[in-house]
PDB file of N, CA and C in Angstrom:
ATOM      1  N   UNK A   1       0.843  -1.183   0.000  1.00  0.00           N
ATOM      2  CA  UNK A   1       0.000   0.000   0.000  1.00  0.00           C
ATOM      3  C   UNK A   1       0.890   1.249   0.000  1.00  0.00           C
ATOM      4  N   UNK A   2       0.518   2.173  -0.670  1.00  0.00           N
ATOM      5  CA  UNK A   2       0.750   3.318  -0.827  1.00  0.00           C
ATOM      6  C   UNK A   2       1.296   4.236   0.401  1.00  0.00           C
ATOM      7  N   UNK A   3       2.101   4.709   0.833  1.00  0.00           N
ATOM      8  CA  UNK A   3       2.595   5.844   1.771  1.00  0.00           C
ATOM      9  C   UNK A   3       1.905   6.878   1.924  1.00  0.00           C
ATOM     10  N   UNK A   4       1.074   7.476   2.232  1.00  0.00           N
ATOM     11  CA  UNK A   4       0.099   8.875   2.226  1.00  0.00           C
ATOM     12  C   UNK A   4       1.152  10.173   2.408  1.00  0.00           C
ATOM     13  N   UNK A   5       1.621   9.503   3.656  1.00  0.00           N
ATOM     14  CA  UNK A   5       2.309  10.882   3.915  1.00  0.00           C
ATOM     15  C   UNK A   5       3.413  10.754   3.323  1.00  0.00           C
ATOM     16  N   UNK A   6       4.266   9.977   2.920  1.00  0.00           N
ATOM     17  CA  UNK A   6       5.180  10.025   1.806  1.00  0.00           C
ATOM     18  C   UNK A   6       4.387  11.122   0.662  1.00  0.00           C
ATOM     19  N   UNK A   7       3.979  10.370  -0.291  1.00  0.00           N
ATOM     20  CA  UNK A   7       3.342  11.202  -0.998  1.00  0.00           C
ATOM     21  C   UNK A   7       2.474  12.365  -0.823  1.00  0.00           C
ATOM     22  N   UNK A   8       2.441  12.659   0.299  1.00  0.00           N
ATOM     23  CA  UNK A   8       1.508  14.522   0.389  1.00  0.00           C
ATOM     24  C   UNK A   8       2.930  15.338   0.518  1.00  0.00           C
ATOM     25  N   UNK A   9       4.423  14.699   1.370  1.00  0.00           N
ATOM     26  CA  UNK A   9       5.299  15.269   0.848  1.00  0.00           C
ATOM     27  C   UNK A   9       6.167  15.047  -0.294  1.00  0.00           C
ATOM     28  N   UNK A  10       5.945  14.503  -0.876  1.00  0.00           N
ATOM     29  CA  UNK A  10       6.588  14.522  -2.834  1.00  0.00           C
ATOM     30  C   UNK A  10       5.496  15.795  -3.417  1.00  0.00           C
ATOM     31  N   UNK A  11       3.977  15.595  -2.942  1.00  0.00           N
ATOM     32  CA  UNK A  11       3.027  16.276  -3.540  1.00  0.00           C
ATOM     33  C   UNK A  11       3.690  18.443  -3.241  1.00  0.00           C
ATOM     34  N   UNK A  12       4.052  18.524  -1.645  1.00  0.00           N
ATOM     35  CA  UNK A  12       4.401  19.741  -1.475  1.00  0.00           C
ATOM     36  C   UNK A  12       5.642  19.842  -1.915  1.00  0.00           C
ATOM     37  N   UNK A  13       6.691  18.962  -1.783  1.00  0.00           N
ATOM     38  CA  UNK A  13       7.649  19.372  -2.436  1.00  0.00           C
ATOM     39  C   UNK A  13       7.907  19.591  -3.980  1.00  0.00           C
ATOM     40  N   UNK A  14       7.174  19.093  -4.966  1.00  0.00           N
ATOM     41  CA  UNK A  14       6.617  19.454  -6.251  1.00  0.00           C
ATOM     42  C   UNK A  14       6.499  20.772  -6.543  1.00  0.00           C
ATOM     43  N   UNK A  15       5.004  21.149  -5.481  1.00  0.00           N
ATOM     44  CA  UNK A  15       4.111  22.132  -5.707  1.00  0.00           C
ATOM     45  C   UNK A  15       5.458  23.480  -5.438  1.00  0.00           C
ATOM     46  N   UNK A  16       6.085  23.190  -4.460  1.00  0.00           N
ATOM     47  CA  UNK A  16       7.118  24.342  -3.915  1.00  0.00           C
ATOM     48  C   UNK A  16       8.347  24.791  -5.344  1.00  0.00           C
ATOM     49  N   UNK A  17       8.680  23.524  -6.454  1.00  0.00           N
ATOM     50  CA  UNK A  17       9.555  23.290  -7.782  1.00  0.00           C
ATOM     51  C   UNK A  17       8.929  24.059  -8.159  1.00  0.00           C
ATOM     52  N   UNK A  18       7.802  23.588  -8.311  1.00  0.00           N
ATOM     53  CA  UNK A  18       6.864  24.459  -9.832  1.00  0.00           C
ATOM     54  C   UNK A  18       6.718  25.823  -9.136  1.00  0.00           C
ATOM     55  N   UNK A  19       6.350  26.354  -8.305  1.00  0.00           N
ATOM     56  CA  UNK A  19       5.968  27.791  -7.772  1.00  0.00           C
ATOM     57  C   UNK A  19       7.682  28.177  -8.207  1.00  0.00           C
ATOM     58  N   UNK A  20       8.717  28.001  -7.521  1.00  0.00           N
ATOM     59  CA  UNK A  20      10.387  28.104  -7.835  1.00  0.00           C
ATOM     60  C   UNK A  20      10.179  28.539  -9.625  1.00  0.00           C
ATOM     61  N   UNK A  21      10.216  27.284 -10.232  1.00  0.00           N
ATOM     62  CA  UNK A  21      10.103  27.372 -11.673  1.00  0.00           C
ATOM     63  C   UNK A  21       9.386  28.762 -12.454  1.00  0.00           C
ATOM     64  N   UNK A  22       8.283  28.896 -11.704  1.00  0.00           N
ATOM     65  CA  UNK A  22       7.125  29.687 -12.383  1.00  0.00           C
ATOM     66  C   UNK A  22       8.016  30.944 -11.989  1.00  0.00           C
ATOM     67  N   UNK A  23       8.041  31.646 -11.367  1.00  0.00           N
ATOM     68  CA  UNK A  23       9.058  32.466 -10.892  1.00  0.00           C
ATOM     69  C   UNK A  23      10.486  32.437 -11.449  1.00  0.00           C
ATOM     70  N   UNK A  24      10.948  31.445 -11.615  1.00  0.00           N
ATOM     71  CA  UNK A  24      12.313  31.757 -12.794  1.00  0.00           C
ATOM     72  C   UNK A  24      11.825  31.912 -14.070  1.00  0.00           C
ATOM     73  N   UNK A  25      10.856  31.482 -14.719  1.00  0.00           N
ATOM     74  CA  UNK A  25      10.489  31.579 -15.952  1.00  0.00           C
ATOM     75  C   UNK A  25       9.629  32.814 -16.774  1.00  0.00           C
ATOM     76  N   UNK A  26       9.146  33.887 -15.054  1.00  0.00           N
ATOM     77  CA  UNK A  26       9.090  34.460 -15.798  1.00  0.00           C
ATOM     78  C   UNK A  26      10.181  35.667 -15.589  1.00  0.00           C
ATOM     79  N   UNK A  27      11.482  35.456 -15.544  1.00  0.00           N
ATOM     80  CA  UNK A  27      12.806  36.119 -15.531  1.00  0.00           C
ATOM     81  C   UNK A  27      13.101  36.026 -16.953  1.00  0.00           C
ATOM     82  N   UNK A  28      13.338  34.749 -17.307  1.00  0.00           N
ATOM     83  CA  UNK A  28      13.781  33.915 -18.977  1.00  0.00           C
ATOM     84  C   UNK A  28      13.041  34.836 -19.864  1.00  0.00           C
ATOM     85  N   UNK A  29      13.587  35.018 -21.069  1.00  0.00           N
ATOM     86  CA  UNK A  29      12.767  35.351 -22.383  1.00  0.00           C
ATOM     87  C   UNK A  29      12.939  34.633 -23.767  1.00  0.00           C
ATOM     88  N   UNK A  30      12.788  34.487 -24.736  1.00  0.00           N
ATOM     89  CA  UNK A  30      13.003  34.324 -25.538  1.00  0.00           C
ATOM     90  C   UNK A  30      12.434  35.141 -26.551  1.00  0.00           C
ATOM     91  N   UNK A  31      13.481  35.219 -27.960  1.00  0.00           N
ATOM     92  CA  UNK A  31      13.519  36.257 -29.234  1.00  0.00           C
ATOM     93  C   UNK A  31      13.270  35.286 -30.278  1.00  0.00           C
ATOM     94  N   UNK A  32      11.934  35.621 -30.873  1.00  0.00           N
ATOM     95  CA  UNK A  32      11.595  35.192 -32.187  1.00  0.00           C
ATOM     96  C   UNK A  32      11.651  36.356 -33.207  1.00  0.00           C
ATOM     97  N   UNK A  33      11.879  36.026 -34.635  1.00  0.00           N
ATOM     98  CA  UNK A  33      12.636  37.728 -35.403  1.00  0.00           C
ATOM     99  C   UNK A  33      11.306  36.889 -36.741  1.00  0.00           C
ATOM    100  N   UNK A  34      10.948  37.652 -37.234  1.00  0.00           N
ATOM    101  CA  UNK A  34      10.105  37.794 -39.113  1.00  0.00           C
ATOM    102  C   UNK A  34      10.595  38.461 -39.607  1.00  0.00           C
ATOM    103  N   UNK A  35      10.354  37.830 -41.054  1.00  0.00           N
ATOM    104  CA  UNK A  35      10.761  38.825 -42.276  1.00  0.00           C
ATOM    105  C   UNK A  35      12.211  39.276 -42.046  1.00  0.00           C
ATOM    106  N   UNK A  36      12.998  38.140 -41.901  1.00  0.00           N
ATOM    107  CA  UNK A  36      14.547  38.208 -41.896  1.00  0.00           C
ATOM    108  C   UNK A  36      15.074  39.144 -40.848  1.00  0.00           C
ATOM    109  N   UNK A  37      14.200  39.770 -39.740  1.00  0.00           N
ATOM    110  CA  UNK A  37      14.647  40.063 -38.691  1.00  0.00           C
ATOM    111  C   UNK A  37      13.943  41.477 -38.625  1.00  0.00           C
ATOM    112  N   UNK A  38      13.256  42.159 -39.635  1.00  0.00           N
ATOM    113  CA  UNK A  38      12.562  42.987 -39.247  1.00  0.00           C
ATOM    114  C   UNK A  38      11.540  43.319 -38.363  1.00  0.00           C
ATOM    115  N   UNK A  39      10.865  42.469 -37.687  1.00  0.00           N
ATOM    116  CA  UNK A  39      10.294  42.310 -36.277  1.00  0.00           C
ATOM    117  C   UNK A  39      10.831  40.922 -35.884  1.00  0.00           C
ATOM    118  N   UNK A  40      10.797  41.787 -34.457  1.00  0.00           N
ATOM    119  CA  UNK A  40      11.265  40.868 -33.392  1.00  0.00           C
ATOM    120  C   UNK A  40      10.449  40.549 -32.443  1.00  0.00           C
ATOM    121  N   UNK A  41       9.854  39.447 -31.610  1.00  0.00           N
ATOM    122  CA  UNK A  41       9.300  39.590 -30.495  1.00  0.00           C
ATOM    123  C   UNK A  41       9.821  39.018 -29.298  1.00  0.00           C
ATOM    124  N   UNK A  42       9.806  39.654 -28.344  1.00  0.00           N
ATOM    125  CA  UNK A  42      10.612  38.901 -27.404  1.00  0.00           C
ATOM    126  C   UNK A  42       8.949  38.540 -25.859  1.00  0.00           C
ATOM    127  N   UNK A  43       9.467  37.796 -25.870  1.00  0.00           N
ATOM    128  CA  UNK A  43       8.328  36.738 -25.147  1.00  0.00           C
ATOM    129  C   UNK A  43       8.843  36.280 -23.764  1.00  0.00           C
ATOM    130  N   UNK A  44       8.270  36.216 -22.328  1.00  0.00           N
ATOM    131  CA  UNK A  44       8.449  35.664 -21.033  1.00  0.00           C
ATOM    132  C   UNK A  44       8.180  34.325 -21.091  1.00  0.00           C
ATOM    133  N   UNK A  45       9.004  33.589 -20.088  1.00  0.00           N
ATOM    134  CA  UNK A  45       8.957  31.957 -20.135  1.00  0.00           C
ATOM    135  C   UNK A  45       7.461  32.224 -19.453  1.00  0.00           C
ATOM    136  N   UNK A  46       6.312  33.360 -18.509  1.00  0.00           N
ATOM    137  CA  UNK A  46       5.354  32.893 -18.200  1.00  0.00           C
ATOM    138  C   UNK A  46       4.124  33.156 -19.117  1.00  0.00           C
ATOM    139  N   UNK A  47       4.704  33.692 -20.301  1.00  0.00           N
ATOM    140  CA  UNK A  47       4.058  33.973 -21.465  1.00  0.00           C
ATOM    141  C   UNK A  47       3.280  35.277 -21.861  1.00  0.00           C
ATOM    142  N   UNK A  48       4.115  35.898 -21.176  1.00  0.00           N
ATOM    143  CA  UNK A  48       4.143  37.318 -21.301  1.00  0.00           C
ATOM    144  C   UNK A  48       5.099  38.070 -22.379  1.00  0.00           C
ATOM    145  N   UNK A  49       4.436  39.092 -23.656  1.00  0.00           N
ATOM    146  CA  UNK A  49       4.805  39.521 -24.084  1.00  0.00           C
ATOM    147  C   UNK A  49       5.688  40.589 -23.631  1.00  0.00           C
ATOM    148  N   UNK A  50       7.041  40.493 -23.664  1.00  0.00           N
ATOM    149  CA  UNK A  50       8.011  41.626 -23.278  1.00  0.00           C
ATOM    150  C   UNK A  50       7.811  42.572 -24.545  1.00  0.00           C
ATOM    151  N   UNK A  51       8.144  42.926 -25.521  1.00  0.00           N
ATOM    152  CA  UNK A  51       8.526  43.794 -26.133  1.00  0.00           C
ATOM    153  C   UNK A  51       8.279  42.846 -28.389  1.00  0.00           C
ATOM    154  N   UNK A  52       8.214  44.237 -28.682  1.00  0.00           N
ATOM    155  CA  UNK A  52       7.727  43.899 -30.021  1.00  0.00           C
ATOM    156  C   UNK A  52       9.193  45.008 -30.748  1.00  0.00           C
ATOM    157  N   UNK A  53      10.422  44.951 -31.383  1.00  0.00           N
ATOM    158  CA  UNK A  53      11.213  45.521 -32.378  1.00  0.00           C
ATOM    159  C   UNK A  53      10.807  45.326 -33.712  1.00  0.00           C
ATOM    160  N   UNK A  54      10.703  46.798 -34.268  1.00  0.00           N
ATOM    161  CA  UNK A  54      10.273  46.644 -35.960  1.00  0.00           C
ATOM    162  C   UNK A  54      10.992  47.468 -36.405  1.00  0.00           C
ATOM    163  N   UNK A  55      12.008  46.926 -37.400  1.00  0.00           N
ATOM    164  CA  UNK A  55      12.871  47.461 -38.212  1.00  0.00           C
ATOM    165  C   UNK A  55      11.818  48.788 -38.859  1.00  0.00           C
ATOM    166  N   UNK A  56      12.817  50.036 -38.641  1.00  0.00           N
ATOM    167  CA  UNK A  56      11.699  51.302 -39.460  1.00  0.00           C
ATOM    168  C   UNK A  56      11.491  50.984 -40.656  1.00  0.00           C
ATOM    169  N   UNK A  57      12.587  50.068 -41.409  1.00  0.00           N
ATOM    170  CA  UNK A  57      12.294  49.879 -43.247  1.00  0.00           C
ATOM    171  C   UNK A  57      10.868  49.334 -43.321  1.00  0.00           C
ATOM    172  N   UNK A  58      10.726  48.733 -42.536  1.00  0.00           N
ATOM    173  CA  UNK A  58       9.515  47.556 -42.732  1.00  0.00           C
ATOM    174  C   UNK A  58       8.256  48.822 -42.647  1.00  0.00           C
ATOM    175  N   UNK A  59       8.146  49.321 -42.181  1.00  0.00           N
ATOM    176  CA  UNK A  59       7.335  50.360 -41.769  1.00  0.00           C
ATOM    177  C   UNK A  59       6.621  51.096 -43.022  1.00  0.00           C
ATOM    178  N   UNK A  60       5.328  50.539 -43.927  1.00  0.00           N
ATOM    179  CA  UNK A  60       4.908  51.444 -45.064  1.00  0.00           C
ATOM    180  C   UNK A  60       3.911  51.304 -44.741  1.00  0.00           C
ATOM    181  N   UNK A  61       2.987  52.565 -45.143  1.00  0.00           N
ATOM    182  CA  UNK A  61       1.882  53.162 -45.019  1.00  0.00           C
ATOM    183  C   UNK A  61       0.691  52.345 -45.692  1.00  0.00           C
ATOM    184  N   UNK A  62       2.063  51.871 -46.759  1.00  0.00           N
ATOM    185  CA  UNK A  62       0.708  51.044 -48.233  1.00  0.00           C
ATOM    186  C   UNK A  62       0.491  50.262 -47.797  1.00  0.00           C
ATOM    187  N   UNK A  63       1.398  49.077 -47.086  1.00  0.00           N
ATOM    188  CA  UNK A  63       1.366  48.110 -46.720  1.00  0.00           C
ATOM    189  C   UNK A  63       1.268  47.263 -45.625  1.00  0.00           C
ATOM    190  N   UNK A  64       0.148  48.195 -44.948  1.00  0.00           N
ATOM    191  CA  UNK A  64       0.300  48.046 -43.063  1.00  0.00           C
ATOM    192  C   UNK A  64      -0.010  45.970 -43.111  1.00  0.00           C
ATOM    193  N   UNK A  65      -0.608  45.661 -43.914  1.00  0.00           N
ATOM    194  CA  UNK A  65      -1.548  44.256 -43.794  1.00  0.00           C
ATOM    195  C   UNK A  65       0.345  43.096 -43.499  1.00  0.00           C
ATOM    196  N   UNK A  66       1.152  43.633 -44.317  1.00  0.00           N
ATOM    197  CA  UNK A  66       2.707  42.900 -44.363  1.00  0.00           C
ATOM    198  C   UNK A  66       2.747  43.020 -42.947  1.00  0.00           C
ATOM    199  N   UNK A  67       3.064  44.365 -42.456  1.00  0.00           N
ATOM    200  CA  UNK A  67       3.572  44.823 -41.152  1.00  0.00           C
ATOM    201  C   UNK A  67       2.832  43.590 -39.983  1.00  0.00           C
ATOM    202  N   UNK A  68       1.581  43.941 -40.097  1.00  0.00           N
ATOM    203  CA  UNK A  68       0.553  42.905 -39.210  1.00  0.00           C
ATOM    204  C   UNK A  68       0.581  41.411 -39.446  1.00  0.00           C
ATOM    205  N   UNK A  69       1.246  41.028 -40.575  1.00  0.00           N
ATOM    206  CA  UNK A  69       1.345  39.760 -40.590  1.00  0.00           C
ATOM    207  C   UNK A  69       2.869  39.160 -39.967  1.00  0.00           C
ATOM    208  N   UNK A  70       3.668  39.936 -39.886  1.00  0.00           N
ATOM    209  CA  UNK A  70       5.550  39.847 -39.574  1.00  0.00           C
ATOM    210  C   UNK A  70       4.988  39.954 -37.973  1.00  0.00           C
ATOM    211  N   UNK A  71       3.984  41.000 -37.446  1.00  0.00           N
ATOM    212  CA  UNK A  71       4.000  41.000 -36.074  1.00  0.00           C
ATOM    213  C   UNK A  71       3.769  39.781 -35.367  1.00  0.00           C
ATOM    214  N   UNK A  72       2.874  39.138 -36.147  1.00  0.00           N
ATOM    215  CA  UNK A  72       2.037  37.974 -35.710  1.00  0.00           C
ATOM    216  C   UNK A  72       2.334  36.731 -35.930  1.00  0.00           C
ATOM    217  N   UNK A  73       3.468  36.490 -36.480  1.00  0.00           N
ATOM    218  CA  UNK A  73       4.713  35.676 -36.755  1.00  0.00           C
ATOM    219  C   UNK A  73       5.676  35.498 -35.927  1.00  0.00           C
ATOM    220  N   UNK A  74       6.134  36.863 -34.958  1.00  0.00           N
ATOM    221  CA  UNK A  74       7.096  37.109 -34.476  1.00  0.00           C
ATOM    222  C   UNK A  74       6.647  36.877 -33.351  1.00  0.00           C
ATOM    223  N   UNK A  75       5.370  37.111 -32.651  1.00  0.00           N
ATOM    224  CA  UNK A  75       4.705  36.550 -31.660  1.00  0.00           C
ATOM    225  C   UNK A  75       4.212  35.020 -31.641  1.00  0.00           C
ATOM    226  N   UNK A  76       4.369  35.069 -32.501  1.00  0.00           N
ATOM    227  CA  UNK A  76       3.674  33.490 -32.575  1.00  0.00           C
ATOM    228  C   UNK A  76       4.558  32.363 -32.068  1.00  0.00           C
ATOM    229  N   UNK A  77       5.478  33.054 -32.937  1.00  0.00           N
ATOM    230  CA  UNK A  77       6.840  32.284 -32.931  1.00  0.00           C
ATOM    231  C   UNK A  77       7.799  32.045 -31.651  1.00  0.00           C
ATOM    232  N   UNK A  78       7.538  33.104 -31.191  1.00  0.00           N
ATOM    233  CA  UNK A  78       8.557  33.304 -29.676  1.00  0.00           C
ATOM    234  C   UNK A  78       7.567  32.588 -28.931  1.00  0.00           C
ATOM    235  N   UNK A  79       5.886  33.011 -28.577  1.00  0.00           N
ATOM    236  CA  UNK A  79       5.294  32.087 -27.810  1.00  0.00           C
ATOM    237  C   UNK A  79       5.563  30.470 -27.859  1.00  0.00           C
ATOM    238  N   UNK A  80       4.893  30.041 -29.160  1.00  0.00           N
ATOM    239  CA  UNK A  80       5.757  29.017 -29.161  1.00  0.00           C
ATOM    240  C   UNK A  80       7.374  28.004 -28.836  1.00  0.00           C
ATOM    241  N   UNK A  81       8.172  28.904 -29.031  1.00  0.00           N
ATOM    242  CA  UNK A  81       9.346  28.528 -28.454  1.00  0.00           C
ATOM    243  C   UNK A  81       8.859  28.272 -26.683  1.00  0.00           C
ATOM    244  N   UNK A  82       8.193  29.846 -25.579  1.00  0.00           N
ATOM    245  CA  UNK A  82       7.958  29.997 -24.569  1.00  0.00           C
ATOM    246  C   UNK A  82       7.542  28.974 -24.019  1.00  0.00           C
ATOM    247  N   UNK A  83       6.907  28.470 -24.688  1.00  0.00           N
ATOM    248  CA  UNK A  83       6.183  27.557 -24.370  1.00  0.00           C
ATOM    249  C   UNK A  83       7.059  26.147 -24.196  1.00  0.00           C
ATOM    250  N   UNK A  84       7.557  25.739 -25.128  1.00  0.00           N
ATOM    251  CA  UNK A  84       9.208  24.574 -25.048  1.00  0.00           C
ATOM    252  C   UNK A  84       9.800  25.271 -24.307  1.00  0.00           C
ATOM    253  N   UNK A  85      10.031  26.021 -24.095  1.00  0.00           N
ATOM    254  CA  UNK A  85      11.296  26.070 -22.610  1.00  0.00           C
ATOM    255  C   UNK A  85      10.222  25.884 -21.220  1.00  0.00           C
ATOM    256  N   UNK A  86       9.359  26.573 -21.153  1.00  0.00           N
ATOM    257  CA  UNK A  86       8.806  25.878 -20.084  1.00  0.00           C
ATOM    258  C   UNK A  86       8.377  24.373 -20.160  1.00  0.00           C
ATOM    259  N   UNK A  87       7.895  23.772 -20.867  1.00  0.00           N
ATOM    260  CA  UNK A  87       7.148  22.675 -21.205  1.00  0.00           C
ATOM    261  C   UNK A  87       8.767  21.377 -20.294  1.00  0.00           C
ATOM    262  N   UNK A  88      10.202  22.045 -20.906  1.00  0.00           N
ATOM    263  CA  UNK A  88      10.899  21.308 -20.642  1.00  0.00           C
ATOM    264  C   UNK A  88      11.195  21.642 -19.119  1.00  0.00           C
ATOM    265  N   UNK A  89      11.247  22.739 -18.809  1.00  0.00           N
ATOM    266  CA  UNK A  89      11.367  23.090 -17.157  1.00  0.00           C
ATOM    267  C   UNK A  89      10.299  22.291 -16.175  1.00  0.00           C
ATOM    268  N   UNK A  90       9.258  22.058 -17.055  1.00  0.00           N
ATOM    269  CA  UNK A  90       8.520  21.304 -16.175  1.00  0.00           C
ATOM    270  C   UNK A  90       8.418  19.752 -16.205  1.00  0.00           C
ATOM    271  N   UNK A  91       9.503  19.258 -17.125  1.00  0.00           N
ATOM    272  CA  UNK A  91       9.053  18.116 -17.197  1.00  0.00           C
ATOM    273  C   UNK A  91      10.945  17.575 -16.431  1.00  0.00           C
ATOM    274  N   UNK A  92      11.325  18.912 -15.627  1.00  0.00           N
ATOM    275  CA  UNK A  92      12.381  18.605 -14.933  1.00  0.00           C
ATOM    276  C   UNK A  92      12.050  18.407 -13.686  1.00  0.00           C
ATOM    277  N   UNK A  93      11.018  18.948 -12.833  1.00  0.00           N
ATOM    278  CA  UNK A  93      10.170  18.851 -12.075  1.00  0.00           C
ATOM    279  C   UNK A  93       9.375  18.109 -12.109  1.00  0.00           C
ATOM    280  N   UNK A  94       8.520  17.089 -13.055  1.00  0.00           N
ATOM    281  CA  UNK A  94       7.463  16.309 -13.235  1.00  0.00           C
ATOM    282  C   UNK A  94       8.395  14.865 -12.771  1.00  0.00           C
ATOM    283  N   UNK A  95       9.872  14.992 -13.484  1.00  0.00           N
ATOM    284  CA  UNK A  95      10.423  13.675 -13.775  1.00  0.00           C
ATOM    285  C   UNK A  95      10.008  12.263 -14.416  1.00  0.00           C
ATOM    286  N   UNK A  96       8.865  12.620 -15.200  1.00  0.00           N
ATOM    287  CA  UNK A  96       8.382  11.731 -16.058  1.00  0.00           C
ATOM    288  C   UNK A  96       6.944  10.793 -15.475  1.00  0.00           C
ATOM    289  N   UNK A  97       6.178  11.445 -14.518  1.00  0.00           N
ATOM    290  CA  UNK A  97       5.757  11.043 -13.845  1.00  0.00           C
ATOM    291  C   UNK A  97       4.165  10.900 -14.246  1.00  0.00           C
ATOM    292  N   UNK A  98       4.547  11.683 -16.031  1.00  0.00           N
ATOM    293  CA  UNK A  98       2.957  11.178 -16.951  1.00  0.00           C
ATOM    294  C   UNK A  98       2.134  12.240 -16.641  1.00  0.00           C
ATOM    295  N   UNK A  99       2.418  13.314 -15.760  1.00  0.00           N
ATOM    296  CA  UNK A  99       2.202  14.956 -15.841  1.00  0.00           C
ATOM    297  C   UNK A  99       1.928  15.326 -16.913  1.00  0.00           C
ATOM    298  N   UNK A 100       0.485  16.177 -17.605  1.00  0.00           N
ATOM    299  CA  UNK A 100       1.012  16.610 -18.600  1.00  0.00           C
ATOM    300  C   UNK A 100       1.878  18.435 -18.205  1.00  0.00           C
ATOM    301  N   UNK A 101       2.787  18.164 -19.007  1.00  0.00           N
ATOM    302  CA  UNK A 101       3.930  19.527 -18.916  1.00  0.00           C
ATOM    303  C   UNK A 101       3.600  20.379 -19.600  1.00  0.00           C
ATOM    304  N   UNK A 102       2.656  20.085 -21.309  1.00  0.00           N
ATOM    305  CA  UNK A 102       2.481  21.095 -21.682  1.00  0.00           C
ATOM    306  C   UNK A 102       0.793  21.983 -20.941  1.00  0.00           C
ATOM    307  N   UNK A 103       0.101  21.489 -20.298  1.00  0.00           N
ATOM    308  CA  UNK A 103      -0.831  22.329 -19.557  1.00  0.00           C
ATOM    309  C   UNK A 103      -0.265  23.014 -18.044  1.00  0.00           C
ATOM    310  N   UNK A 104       0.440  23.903 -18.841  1.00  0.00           N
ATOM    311  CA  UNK A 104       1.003  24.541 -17.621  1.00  0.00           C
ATOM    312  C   UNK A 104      -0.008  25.661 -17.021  1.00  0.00           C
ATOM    313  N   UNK A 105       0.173  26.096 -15.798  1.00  0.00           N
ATOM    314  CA  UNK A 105      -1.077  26.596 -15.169  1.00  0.00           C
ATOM    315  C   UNK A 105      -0.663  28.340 -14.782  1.00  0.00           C
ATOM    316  N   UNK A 106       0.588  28.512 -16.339  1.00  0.00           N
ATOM    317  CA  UNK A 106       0.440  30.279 -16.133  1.00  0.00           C
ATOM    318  C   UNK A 106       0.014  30.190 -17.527  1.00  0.00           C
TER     319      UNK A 106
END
């Protein structure tokens, strides 16, 4: 039979990783770049948008629909990554334990 109190402390000592984790991650960022680097987005491991860089060239009046599509690329893109670096931070903490890692709870 199962240990209870073993496991309610694996359960808090977990819960205490992931709170640790969630808190380093959202320190971490990561840089996704479009359109060969004319926007940039830079993204928080808690999936928070830090900051959006747009090359001024990119910048035309005619062509705002380009502009909006490079933004949304560049976000897309970094979230995604955000998302693999946490996904793997948590599955350093999970230890394979059939957690899912990618429903992370920021």
């Amino acid at each position: 039979m199962v240990n209870m109190s073993k496991l309610m402390k694996q359960a808090a000592s977990m819960q205490k990783n992931m709170e640790k984790m969630q808190a380093e991650m959202a320190e971490k960022t990561v840089d996704f770049s479009s359109g060969g680097g004319m926007v940039t987005a830079t993204v928080r491991g808690d999936m928070t948008l830090e900051k959006i860089k747009i090359d001024p060239k990119v910048v035309d009046p005619e062509d705002v629909d380009m502009l909006e599509d490079l933004v949304v690329a560049a976000v897309d893109g970094a979230m995604k990554q955000a998302r693999e670096m946490a996904s793997e931070e948590m599955s350093k903490i999970t230890g394979g334990m059939g957690l899912p890692g990618g429903g992370l709870p920021f």
